[in-house]
Protein backbone atom coordinates (compact mmCIF):
# COMPACT_ATOMS: atom_id res chain seq x y z
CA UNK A 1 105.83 99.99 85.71
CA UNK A 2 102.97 97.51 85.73
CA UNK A 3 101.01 97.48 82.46
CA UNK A 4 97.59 98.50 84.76
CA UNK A 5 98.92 101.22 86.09
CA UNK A 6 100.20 102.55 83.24
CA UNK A 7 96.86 102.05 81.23
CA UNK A 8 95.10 103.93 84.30
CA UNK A 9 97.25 106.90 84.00
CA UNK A 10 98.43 106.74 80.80
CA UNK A 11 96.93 110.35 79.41
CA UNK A 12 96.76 111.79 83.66
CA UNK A 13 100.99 112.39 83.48
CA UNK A 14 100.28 114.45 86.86
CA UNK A 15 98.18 111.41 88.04
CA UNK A 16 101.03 109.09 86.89
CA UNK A 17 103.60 110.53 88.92
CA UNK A 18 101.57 110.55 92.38
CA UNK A 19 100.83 107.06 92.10
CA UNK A 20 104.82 106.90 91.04
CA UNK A 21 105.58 108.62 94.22
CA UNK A 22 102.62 106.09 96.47
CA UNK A 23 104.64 103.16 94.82
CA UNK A 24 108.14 104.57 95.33
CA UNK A 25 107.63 105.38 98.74
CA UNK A 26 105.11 102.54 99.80
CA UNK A 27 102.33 104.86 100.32
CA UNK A 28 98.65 102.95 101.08
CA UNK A 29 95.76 104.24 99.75
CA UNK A 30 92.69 103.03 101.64
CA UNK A 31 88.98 104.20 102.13
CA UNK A 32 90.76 106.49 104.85
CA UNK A 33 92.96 108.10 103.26
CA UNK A 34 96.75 107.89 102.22
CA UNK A 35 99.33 106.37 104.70
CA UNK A 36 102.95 105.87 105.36
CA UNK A 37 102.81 102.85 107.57
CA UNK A 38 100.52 104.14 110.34
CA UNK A 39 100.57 107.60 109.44
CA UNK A 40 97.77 109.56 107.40
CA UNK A 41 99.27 111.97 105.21
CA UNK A 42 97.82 115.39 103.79
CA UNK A 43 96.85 115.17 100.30
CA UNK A 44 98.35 118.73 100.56
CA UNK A 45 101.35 117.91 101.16
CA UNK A 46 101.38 115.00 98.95
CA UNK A 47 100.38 117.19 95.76
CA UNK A 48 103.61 119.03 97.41
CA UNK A 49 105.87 116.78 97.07
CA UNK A 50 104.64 115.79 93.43
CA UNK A 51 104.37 119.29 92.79
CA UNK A 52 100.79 119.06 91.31
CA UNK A 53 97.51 120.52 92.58
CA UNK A 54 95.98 118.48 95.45
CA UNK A 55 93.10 117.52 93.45
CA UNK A 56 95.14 115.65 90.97
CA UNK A 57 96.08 113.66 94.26
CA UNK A 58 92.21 113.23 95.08
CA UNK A 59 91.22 112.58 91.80
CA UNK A 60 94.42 109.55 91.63
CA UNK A 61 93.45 108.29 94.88
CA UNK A 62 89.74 107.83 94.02
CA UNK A 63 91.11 106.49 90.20
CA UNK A 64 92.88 103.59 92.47
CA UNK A 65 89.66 102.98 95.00
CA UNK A 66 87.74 102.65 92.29
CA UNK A 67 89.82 100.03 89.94
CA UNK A 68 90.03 96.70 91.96
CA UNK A 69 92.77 95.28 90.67
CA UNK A 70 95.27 98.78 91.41
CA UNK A 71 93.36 99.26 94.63
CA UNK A 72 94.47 95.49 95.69
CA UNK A 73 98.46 96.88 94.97
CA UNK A 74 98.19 100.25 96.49
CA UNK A 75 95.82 98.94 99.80
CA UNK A 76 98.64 96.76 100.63
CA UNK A 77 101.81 98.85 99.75
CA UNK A 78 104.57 99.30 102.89
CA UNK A 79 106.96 101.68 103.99
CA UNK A 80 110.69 100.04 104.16
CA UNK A 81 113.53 101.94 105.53
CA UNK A 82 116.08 102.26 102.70
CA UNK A 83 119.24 102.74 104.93
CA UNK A 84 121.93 102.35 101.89
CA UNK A 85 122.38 106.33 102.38
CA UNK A 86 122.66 106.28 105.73
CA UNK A 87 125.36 103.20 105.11
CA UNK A 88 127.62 105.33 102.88
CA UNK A 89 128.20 107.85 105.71
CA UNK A 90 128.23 105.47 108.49
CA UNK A 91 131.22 103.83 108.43
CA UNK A 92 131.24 102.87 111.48
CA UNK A 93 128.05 100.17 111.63
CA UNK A 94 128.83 99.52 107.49
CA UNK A 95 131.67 99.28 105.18
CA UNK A 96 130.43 98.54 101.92
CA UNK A 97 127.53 99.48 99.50
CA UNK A 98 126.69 98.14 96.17
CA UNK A 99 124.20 98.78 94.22
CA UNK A 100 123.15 96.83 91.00
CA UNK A 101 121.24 98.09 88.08
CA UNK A 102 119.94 95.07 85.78
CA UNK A 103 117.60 94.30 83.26
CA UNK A 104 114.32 93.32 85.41
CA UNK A 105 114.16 90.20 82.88
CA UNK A 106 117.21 89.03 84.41
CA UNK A 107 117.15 85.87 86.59
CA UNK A 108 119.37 84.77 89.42
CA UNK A 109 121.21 87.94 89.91
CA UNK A 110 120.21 88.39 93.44
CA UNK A 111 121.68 84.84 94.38
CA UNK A 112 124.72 85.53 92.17
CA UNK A 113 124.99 88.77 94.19
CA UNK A 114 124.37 86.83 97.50
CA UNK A 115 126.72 84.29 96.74
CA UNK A 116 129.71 86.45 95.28
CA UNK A 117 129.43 88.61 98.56
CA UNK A 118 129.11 85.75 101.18
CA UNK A 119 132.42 83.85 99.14
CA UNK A 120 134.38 86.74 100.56
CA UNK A 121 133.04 86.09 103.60
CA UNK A 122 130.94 89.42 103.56
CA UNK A 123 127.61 89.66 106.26
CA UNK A 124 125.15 91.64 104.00
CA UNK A 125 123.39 93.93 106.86
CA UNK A 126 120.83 94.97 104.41
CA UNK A 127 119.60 94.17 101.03
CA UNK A 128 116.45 96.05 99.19
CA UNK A 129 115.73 94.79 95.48
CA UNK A 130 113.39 97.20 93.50
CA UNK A 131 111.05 95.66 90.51
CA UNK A 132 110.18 98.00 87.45
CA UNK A 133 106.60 96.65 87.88
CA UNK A 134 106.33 99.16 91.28
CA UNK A 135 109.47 101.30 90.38
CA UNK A 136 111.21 102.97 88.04
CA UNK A 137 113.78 100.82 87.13
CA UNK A 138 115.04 97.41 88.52
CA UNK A 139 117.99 97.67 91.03
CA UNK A 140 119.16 95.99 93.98
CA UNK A 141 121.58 97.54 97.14
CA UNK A 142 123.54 95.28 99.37
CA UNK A 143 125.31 96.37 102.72
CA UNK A 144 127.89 94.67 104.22
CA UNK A 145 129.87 94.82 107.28
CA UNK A 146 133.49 95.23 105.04
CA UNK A 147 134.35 96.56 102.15
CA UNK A 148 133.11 94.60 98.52
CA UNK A 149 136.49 93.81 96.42
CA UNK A 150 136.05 95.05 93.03
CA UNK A 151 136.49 91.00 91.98
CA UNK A 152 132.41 91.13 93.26
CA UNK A 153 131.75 93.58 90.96
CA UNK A 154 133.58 92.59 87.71
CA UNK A 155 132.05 88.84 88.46
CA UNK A 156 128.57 90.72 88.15
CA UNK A 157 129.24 92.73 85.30
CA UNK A 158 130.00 89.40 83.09
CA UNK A 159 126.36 88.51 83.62
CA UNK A 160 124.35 89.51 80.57
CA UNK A 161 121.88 91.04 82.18
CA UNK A 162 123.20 93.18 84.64
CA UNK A 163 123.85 97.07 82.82
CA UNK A 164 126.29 98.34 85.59
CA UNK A 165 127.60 97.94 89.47
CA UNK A 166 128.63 100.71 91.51
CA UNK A 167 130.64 100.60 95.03
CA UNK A 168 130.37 103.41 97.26
């Protein structure tokens, strides 16, 4: 998690995890209100979700309008449709899922990745990398149109920075 966000929140744990849950889900926060791509959410069934009062999710909200440097993340943040669930059931459209978990310090291990799937002449349909600075932990899911060989994944899991593979 960024080191501003954390600093914001960092005695607010119920703040914390709403503007966990804004960053996880690419939830914008403007003057408005709260958004999932064109759609204003309740703040009651935000706190909901988060399982906190709704005035923790004002009060988080308002924290982020008023800091300029967390309102410039969370003002620009956007929904993406994370379809490696809906891949694992749909074999029909997709045949293999991967996902990565790595150190975030790691470099190159999306073009390894990339490269090790399209040797084995692999299309990756979809690919969605997530950064510990605006998630919880760094990991990356690739979809392809056939199955990954396990070669793919013991190829990755000689890279030093890369803590484990799975292929479902």
């Amino acid at each position: 998690m960024r080191p501003d966000i954390l600093k914001e929140f960092e005695n607010k744990p119920s703040r914390l995890k709403v503007a966990e849950l804004f960053l996880e889900y690419g939830f914008r926060v403007t003057e408005e209100g709260i958004f999932a791509g064109p759609v204003q959410l309740s703040v009651t069934k935000v706190a909901k979700a988060c399982r906190v009062d709704r005035k923790v999710v004002e009060e988080t909200t308002k924290n982020i309008r008023n800091n300029p440097a967390l309102f410039d993340v969370f003002s620009h943040l956007s929904t993406v449709a994370d379809i490696s669930d809906v891949a694992r059931y749909d074999k029909h459209s997709f045949e293999g899922v991967m996902e990565i978990h790595a150190f975030s310090s790691g470099v190159g291990i999306a073009a390894l990745a990339a490269q090790l799937v399209a040797d084995q002449d692999l299309v990756i349909r979809y690919m969605l990398c997530k950064d510990p600075e605006l998630s919880v932990e760094a990991t990356m899911t690739i979809v392809t149109d056939k199955k990954i060989p396990g070669k793919i994944v013991e190829r990755l899991l000689k890279n030093k920075d890369v803590i484990k593979v799975t292929l479902s």
